[in-house]
Protein backbone atom coordinates (compact mmCIF):
# COMPACT_ATOMS: atom_id res chain seq x y z
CA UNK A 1 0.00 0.00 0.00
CA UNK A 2 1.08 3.53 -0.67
CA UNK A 3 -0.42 7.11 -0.74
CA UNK A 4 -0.20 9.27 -3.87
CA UNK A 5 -1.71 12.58 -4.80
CA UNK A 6 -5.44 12.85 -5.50
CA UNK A 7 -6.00 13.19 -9.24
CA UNK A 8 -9.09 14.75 -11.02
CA UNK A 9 -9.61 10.82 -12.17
CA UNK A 10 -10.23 9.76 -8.75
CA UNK A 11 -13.15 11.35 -8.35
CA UNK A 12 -15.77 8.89 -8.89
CA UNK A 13 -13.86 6.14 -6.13
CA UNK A 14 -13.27 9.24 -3.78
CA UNK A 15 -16.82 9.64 -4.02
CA UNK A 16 -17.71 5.64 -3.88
CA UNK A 17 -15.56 5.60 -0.81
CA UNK A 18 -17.75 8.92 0.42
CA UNK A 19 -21.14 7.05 -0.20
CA UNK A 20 -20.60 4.29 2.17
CA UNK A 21 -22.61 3.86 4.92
CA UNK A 22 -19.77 3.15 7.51
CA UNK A 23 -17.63 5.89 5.83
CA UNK A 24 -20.48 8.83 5.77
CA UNK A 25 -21.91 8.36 9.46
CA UNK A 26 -19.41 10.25 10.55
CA UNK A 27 -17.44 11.91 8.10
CA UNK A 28 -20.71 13.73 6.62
CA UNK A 29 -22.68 14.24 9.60
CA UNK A 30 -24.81 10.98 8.95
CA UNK A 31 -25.57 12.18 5.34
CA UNK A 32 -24.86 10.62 1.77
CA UNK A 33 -22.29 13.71 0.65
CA UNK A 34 -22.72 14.98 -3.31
CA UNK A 35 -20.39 14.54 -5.82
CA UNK A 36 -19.29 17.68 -5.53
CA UNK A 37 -17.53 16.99 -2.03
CA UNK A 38 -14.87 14.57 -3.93
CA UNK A 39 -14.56 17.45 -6.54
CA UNK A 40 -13.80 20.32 -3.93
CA UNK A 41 -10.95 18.17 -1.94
CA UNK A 42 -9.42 17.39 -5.47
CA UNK A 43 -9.37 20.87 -6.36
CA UNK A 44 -7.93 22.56 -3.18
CA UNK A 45 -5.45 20.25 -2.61
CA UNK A 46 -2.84 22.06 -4.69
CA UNK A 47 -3.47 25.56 -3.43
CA UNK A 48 -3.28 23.51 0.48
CA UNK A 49 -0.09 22.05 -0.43
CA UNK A 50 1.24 25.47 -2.16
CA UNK A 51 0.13 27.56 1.19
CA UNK A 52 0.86 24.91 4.16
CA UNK A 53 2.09 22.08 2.92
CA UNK A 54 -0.89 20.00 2.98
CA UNK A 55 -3.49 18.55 0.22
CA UNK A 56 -4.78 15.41 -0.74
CA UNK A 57 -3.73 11.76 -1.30
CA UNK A 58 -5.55 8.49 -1.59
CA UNK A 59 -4.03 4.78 -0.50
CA UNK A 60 -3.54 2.80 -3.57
CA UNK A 61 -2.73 -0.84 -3.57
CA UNK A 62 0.36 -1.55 -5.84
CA UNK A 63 -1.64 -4.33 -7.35
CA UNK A 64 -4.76 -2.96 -8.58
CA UNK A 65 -4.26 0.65 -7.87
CA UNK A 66 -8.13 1.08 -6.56
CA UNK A 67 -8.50 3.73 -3.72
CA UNK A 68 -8.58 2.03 -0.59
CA UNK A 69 -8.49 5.48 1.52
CA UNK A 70 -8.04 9.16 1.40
CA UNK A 71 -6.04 11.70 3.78
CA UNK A 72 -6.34 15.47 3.89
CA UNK A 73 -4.70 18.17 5.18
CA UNK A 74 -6.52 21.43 4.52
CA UNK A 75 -5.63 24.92 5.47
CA UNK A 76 -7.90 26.74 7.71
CA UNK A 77 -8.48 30.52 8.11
CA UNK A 78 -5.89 30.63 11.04
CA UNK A 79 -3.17 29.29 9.17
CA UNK A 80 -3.79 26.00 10.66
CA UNK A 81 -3.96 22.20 8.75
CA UNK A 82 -6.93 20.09 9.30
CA UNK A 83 -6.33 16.51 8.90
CA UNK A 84 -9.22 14.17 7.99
CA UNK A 85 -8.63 10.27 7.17
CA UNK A 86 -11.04 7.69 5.65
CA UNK A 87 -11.27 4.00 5.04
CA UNK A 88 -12.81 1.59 3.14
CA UNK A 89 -14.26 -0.87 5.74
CA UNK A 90 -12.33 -3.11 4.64
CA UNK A 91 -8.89 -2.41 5.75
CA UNK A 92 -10.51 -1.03 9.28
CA UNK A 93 -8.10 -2.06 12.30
CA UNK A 94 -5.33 -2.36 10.45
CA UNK A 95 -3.40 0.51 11.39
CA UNK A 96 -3.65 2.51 7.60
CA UNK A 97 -5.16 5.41 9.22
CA UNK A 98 -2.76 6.11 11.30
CA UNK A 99 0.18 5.55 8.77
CA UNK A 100 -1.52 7.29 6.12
CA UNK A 101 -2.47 10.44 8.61
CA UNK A 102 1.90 10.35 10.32
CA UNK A 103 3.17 10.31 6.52
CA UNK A 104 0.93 13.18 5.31
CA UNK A 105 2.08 15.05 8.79
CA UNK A 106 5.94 14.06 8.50
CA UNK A 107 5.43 16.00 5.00
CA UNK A 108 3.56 18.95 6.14
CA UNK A 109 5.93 19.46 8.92
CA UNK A 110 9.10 18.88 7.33
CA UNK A 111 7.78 21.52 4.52
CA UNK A 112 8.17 24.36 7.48
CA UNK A 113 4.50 26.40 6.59
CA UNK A 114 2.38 24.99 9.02
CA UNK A 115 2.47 25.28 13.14
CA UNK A 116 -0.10 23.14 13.99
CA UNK A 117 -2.09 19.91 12.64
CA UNK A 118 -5.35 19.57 14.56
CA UNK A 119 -8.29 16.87 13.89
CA UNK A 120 -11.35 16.52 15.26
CA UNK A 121 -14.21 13.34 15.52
CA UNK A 122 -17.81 13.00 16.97
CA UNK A 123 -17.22 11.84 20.47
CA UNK A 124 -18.88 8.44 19.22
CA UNK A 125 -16.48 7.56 16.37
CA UNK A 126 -14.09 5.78 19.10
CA UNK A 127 -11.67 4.32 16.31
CA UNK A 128 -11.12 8.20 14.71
CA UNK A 129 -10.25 9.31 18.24
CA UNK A 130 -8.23 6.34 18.86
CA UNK A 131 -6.05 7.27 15.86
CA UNK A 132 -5.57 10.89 17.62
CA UNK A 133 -4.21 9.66 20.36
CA UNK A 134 -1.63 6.97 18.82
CA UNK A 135 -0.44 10.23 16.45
CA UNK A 136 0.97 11.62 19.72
CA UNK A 137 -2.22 14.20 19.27
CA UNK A 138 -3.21 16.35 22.22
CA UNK A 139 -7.16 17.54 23.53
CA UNK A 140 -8.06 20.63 22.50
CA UNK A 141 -11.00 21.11 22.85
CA UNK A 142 -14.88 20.26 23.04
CA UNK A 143 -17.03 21.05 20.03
CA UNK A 144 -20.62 20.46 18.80
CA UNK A 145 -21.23 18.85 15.46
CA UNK A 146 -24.93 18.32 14.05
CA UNK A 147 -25.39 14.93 15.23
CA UNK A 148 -23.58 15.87 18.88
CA UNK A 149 -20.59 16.20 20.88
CA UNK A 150 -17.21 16.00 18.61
CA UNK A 151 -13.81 16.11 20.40
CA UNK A 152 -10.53 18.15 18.83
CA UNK A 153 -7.11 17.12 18.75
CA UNK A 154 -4.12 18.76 17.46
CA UNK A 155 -0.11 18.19 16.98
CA UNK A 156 2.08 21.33 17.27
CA UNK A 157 5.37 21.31 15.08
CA UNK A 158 7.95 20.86 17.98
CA UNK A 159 5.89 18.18 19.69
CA UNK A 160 5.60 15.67 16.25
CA UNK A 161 8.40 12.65 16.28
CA UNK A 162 8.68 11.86 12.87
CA UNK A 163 9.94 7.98 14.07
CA UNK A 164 7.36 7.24 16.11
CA UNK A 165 4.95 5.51 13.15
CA UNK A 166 6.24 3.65 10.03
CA UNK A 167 5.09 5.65 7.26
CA UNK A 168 3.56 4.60 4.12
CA UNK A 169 5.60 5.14 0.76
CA UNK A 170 3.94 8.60 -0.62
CA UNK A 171 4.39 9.64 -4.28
């Protein structure tokens, strides 16, 4: 498995990937998103990685090259990335997401634009929060998402250890 960037031909398995059940409960706030969700992460992802360092890349098998998973890091308003992660089911508990998520941060750290990585998950979505906290992530705060309580977590520059996870070869 390895993470490469998001092309404009990924767009209809981004948005398979999306329209999964176990995928959208959380990720889109318990709703089926529109195509045009997969569209607007493909298309900011080379401004995110121009401004911070960040953007977007999906896990590819070197076999059959079929996206297996996407990670983001998108600039915020405060100069800030926010890192979101998504599987398919089927490679759940495996430990991609937290690969995928340490490789994209190694990058967007090592670039020097960004001070802080934060991430946040409904307080349900256990596995997502669990992925925080093996990062090396720290609480920040309490928030309120549409379907309830969501927790934050966040990674400041000088506090991420670029050996602590095996990353995932990134192209």
């Amino acid at each position: 498995m390895r993470l490469r960037s998001a092309t404009p031909q990924d767009k209809r398995e981004i948005h398979q990937l999306f329209c999964m059940p176990e995928v959208f409960e959380y990720l889109a706030d318990g709703k089926e998103p529109p195509p045009s969700i997969a569209s607007a992460w493909i298309n900011s992802a080379a401004a995110d990685l121009a401004k911070y360092g960040g953007g977007l890349w999906v896990l590819v098998d070197g076999a059959d090259l079929s996206v297996g998973g996407l990670v983001r890091l998108a600039g915020d308003d405060n100069g800030e990335l926010e890192l979101t992660y998504l599987l398919h089911p089927n490679l759940w508990g495996l430990g991609f997401a937290t690969r995928m998520a340490h490789t994209v941060m190694k990058r967007a750290f090592g670039a020097g634009l960004v001070s802080t990585i934060w991430a946040g998950a409904d307080a349900p979505n256990q596995a997502s929060l669990a992925v925080m906290k093996r990062l090396g992530m720290q609480f920040r705060r309490e928030v309120q998402y549409p379907l309830g309580t969501g927790m934050e977590y966040q990674m400041k520059a000088g506090e991420f250890d670029p050996a602590r996870i095996e990353p995932l070869p990134i192209a």
